[in-house]
N, C-alpha and C. Protein backbone atom coordinates (compact mmCIF):
# COMPACT_ATOMS: atom_id res chain seq x y z
N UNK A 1 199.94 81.98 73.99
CA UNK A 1 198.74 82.74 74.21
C UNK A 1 198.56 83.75 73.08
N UNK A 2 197.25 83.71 72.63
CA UNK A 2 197.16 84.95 71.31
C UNK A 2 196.78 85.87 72.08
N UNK A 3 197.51 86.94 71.45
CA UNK A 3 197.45 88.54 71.67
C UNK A 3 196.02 89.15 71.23
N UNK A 4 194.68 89.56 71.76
CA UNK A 4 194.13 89.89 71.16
C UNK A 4 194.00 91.91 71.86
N UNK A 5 193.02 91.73 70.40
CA UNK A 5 192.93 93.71 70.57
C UNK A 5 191.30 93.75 70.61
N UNK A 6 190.92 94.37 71.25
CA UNK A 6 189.61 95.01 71.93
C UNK A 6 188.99 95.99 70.67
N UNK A 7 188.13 96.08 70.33
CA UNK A 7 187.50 96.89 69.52
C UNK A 7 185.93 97.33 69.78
N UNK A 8 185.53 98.51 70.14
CA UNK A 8 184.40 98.86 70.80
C UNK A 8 183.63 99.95 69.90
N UNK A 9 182.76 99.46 69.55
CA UNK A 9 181.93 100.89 68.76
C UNK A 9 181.36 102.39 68.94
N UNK A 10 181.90 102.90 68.32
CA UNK A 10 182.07 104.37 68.83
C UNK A 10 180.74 104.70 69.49
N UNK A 11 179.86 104.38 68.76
CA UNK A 11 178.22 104.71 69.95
C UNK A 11 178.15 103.96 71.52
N UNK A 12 178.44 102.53 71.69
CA UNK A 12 178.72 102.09 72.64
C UNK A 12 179.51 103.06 73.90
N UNK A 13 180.61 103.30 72.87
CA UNK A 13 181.92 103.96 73.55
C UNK A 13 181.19 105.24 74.74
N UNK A 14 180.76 105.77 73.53
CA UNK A 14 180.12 107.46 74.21
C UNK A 14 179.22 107.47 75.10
N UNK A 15 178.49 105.78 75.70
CA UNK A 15 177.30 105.84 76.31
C UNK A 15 177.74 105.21 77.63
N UNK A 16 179.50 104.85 77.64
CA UNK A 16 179.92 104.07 78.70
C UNK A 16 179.64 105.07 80.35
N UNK A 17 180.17 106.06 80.30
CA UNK A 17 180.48 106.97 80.84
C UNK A 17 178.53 107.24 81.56
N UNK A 18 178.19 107.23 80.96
CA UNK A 18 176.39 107.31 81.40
C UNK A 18 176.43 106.35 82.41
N UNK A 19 176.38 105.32 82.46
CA UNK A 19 176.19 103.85 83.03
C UNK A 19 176.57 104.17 84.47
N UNK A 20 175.57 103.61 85.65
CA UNK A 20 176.11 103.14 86.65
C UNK A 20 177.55 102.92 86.91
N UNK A 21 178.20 103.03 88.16
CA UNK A 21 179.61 102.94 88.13
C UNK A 21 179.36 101.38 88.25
N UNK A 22 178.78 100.59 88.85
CA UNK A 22 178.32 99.26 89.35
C UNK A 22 178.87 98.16 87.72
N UNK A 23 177.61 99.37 86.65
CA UNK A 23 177.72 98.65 85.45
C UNK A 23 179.08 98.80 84.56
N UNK A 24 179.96 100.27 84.64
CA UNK A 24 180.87 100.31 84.29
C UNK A 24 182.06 99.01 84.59
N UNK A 25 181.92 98.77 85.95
CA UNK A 25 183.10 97.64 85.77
C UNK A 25 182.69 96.17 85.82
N UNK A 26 181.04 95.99 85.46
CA UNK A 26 180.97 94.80 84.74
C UNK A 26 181.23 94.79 83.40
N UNK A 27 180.98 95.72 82.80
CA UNK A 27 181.47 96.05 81.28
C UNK A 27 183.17 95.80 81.13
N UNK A 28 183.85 96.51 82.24
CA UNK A 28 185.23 95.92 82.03
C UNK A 28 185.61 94.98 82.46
N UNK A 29 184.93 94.09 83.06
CA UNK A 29 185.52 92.94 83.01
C UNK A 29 185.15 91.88 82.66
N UNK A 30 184.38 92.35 81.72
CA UNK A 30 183.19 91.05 80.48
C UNK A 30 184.23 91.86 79.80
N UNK A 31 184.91 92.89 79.42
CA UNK A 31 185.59 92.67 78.38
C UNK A 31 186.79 91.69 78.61
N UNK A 32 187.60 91.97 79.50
CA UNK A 32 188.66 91.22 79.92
C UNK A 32 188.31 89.57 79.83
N UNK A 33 187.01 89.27 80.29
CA UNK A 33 186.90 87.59 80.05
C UNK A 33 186.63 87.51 78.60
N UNK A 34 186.42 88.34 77.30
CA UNK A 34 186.17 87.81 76.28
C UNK A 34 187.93 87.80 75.78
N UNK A 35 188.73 88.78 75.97
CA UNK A 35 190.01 89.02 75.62
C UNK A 35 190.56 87.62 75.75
N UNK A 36 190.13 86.91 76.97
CA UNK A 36 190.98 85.92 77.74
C UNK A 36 190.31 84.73 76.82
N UNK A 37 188.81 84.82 76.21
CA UNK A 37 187.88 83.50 75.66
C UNK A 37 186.86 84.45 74.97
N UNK A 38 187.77 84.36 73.66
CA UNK A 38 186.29 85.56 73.27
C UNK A 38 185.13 84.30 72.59
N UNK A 39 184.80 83.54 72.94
CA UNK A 39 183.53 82.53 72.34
C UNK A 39 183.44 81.75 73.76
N UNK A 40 183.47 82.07 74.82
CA UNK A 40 182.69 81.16 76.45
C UNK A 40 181.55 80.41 75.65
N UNK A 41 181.37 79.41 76.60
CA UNK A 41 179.79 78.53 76.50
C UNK A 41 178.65 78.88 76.80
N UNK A 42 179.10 79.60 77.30
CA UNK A 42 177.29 80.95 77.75
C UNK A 42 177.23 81.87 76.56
N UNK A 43 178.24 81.88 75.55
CA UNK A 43 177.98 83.01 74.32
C UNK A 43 177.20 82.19 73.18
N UNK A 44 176.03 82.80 73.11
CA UNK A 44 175.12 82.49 71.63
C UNK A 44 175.66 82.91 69.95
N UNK A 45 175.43 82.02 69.53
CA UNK A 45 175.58 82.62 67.95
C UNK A 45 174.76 83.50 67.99
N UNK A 46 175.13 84.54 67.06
CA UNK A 46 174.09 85.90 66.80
C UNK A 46 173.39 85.50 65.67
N UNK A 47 172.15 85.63 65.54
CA UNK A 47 171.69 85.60 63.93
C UNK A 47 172.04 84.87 62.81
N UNK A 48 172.18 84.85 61.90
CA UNK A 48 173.58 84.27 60.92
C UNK A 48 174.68 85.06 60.30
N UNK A 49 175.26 85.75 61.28
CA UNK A 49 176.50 87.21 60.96
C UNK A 49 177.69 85.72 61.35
N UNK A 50 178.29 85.53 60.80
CA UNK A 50 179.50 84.58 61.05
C UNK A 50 180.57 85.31 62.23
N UNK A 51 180.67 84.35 62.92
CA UNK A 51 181.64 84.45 64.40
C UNK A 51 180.62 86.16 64.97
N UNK A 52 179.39 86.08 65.10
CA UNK A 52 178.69 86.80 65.83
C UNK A 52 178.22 86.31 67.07
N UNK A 53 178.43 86.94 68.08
CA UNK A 53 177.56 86.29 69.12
C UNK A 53 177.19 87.19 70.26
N UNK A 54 176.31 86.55 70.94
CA UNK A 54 175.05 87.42 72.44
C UNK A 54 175.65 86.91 73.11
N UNK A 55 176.02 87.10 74.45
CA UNK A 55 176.40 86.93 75.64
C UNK A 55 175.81 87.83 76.25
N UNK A 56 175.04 86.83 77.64
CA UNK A 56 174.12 87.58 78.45
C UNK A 56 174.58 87.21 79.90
N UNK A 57 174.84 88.23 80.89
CA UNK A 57 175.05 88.24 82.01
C UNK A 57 174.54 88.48 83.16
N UNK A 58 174.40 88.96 84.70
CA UNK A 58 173.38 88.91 85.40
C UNK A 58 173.51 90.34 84.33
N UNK A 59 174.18 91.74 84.17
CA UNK A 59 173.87 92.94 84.64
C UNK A 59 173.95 93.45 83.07
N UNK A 60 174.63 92.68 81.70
CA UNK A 60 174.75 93.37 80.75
C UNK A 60 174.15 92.16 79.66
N UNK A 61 173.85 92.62 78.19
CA UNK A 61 173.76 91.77 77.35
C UNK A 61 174.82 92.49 76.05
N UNK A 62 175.85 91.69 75.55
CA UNK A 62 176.84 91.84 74.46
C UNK A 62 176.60 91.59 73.52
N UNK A 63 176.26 92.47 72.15
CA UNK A 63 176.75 91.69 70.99
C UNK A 63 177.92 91.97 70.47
N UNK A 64 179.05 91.40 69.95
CA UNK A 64 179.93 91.41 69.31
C UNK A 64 180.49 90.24 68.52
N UNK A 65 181.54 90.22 67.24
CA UNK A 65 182.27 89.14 66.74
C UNK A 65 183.78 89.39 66.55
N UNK A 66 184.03 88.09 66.49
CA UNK A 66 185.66 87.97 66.84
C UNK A 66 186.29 87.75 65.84
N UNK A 67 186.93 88.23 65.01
CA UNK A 67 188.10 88.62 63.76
C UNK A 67 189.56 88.59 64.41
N UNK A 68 189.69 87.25 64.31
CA UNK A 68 191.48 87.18 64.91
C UNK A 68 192.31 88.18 64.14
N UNK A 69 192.93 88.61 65.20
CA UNK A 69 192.96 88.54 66.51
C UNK A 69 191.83 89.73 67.50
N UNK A 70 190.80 90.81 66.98
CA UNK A 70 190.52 91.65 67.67
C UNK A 70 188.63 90.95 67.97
N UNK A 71 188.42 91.46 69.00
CA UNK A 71 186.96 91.03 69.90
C UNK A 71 186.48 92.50 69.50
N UNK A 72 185.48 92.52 68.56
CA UNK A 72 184.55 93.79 68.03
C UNK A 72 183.07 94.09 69.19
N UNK A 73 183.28 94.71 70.01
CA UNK A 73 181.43 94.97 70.59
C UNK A 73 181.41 96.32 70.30
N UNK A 74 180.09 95.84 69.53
CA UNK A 74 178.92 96.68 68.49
C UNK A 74 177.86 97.11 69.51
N UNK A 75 177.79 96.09 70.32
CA UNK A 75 176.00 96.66 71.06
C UNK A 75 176.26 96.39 72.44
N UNK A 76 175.61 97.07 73.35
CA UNK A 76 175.98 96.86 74.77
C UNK A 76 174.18 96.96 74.95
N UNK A 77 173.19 96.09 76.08
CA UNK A 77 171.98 96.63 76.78
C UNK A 77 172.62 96.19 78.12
N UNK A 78 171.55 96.86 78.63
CA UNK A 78 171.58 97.01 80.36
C UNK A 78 170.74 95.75 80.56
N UNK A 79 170.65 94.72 81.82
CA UNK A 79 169.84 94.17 81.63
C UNK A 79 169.57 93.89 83.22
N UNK A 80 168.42 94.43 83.15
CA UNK A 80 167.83 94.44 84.39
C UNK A 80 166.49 95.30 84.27
């Protein structure tokens, strides 16, 4: 199993704490399923940023890319 490391962008970071508690622990545990599969079949290529991708859920939309071994999210929306 590869070891991966979590990497979250400091603006993201500071806006977690705002969020619904509801949304807070869909956020942690969309992180935990990317840790476990950071490229699922529900994740879109982003744009043309290489190993970028959207993942959209009922309650959040992700962008981030994956640099073995660490899962980078850059952008978090609410989605609802």
């Amino acid at each position: 199993m590869t070891r991966r490391h979590l990497l979250i962008d400091p603006e993201v970071h500071a806006h977690l704490p705002q969020l619904p508690r509801a949304l807070q622990r869909a956020f942690v545990d969309l992180c935990a399923e990317l840790l476990a599969d950071p490229a699922p079949a529900a994740a879109d290529p982003y744009a043309d940023i290489p190993r970028a991708y959207r993942l959209e859920t009922r309650d959040l939309v992700v962008f981030y890319t994956v640099e073995t071994p660490s899962v980078s999210i850059w952008r978090v929306r609410v989605n609802r």
